[in-house]
N, C-alpha and C. Protein backbone atom coordinates (compact mmCIF):
# COMPACT_ATOMS: atom_id res chain seq x y z
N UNK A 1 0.83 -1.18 0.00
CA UNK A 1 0.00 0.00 0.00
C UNK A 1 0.88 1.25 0.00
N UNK A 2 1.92 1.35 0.62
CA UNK A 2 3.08 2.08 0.91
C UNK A 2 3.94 2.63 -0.86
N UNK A 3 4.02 1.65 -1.28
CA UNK A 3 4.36 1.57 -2.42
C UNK A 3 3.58 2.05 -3.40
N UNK A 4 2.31 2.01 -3.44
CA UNK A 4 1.54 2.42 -4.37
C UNK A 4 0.94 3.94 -4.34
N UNK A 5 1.09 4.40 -3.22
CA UNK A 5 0.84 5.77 -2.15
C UNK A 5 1.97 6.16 -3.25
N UNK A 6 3.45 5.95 -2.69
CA UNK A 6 4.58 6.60 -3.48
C UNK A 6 4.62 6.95 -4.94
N UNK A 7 4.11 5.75 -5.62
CA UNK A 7 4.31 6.03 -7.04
C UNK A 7 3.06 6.61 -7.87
N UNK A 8 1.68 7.14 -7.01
CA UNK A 8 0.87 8.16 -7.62
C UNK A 8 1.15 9.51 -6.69
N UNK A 9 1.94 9.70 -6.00
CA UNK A 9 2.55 11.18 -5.12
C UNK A 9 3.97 11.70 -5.89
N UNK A 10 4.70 10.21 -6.89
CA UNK A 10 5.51 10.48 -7.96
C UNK A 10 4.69 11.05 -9.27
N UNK A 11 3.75 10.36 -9.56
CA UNK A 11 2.92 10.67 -11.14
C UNK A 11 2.27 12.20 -10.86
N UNK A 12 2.16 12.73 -9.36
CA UNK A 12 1.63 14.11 -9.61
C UNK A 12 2.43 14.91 -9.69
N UNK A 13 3.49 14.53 -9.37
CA UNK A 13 4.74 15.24 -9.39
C UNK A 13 5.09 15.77 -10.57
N UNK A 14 5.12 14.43 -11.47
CA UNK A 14 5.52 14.75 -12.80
C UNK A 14 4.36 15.69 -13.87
N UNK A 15 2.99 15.08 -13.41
CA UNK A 15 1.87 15.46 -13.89
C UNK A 15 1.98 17.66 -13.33
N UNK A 16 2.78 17.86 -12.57
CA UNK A 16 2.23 19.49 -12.43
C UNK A 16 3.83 19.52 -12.81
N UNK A 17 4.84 19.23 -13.50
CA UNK A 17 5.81 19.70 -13.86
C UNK A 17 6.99 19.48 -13.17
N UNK A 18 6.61 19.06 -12.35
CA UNK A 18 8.08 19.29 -10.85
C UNK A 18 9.22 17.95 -11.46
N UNK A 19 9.90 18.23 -12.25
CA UNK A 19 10.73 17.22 -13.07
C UNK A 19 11.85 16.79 -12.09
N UNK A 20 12.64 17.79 -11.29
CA UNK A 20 13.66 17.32 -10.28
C UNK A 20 12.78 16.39 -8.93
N UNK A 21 11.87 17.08 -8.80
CA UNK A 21 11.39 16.04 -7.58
C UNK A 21 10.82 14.84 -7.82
N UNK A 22 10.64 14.72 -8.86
CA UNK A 22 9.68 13.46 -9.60
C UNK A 22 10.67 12.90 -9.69
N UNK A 23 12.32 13.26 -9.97
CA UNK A 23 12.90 12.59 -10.33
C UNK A 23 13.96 12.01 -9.21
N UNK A 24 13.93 12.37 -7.82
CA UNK A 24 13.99 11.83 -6.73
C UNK A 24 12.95 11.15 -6.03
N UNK A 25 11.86 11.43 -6.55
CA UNK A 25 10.81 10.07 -5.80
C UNK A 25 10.77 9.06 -6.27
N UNK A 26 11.11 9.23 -8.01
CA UNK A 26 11.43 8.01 -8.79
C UNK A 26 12.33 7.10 -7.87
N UNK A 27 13.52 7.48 -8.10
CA UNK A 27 15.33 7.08 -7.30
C UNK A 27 14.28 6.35 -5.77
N UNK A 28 13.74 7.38 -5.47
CA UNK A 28 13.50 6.88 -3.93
C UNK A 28 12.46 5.35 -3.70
N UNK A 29 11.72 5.47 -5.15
CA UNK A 29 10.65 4.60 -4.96
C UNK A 29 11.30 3.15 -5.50
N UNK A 30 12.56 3.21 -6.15
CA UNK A 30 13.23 2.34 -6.63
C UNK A 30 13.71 1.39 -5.49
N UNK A 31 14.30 2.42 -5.04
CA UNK A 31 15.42 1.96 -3.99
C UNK A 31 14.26 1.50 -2.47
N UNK A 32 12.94 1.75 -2.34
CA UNK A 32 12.37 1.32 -1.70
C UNK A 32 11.80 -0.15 -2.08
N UNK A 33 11.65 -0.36 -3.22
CA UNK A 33 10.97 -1.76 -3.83
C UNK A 33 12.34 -2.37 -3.91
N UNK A 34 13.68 -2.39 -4.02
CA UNK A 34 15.01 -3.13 -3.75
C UNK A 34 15.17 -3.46 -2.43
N UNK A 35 14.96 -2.38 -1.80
CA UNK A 35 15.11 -2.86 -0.38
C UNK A 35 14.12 -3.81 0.38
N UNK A 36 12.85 -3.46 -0.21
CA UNK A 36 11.99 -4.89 0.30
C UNK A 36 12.15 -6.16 -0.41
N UNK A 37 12.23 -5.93 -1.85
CA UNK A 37 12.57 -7.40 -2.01
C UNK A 37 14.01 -8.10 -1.95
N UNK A 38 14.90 -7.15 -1.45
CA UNK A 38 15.82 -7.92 -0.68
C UNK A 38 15.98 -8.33 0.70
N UNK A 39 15.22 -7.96 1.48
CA UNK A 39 15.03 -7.97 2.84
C UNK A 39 14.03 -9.48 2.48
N UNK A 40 13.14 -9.86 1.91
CA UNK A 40 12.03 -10.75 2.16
C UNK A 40 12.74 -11.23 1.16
N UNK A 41 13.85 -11.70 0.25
CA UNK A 41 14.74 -12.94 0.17
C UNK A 41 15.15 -13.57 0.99
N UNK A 42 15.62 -13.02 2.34
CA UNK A 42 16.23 -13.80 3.25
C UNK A 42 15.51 -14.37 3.97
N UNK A 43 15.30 -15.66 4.27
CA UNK A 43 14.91 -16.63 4.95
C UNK A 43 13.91 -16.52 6.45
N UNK A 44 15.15 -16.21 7.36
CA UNK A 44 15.12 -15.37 8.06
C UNK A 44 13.67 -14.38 8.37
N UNK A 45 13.48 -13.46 7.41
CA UNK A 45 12.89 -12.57 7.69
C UNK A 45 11.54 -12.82 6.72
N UNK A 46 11.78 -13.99 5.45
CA UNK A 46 10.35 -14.56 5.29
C UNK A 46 9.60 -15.08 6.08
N UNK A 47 10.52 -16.01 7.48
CA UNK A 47 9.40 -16.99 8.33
C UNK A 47 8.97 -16.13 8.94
N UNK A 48 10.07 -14.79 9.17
CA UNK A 48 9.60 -13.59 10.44
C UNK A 48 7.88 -13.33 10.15
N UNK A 49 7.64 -12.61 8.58
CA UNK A 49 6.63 -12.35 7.90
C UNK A 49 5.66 -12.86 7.89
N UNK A 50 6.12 -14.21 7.52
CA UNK A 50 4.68 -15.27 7.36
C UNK A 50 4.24 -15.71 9.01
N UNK A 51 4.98 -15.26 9.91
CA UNK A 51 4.35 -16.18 11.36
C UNK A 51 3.81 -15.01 11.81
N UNK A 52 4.22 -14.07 11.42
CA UNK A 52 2.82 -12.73 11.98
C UNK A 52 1.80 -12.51 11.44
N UNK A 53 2.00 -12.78 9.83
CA UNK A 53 0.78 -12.54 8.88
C UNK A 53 -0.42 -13.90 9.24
N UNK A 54 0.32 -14.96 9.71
CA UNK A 54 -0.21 -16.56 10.16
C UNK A 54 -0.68 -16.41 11.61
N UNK A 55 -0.24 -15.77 11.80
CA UNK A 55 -0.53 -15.64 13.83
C UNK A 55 -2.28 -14.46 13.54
N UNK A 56 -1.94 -13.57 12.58
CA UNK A 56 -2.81 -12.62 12.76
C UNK A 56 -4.33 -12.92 12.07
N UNK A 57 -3.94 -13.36 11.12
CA UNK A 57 -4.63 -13.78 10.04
C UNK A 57 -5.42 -15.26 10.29
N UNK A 58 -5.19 -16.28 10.78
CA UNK A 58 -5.57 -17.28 11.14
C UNK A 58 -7.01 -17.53 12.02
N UNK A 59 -7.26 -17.21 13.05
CA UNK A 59 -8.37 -16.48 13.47
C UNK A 59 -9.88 -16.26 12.82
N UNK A 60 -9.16 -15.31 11.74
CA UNK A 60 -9.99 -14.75 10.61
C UNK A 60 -10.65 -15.58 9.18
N UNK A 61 -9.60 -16.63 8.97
CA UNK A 61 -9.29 -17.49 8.09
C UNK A 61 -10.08 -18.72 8.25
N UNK A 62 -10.23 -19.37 9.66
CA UNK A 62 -10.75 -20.56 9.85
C UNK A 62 -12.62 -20.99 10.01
N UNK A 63 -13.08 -21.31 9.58
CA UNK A 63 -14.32 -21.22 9.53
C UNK A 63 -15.11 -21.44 11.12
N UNK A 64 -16.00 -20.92 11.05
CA UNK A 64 -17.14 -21.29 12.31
C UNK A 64 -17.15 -22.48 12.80
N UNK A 65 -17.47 -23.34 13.77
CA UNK A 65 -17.60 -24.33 14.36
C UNK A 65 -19.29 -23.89 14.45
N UNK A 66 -19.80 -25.47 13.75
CA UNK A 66 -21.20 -25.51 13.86
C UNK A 66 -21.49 -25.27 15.52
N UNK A 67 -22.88 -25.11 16.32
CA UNK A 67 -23.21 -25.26 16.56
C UNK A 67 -23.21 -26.34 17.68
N UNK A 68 -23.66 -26.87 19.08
CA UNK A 68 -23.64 -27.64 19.34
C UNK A 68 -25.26 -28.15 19.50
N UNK A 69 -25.74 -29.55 19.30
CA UNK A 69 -26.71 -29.76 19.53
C UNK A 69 -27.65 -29.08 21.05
N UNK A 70 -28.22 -28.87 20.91
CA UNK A 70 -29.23 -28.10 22.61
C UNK A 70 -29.59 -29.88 22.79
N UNK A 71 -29.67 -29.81 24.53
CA UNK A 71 -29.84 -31.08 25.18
C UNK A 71 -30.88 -30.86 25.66
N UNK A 72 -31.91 -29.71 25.84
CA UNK A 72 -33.00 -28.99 26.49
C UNK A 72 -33.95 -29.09 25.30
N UNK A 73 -35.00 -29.74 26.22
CA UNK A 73 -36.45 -30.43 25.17
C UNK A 73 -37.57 -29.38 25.91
């Protein structure tokens, strides 16, 4: 989401003229999408990812448990 924020706050940039700053958010937005997908190559910091996104998400993910029968007639 972070990423996508950046690169339409770059396109207005360019869109009202501002050619030097567009052309450091470019550089910046580069070097932000390198740095995440080198960070989430490493091993390491994929299981980090997936056991929070799995811890958080799981919960949410698993379906309802029916019901229990009523024992009261």
């Amino acid at each position: 989401m972070g990423q996508s924020s950046h690169a339409i706050g770059t396109a207005a940039l360019m869109g009202r003229g501002e050619d030097s700053s567009a052309a450091v958010a470019s550089v910046a937005l580069c070097a932000a999408g390198v740095v995440h997908t080198t960070l989430l190559a490493l091993p390491p910091v994929r299981l980090l990812v997936r056991a929070l996104v799995t811890r958080k998400l799981a919960p949410a993910l698993t379906p309802p448990r029916p019901a229990a029968a009523s024992t009261f007639y």
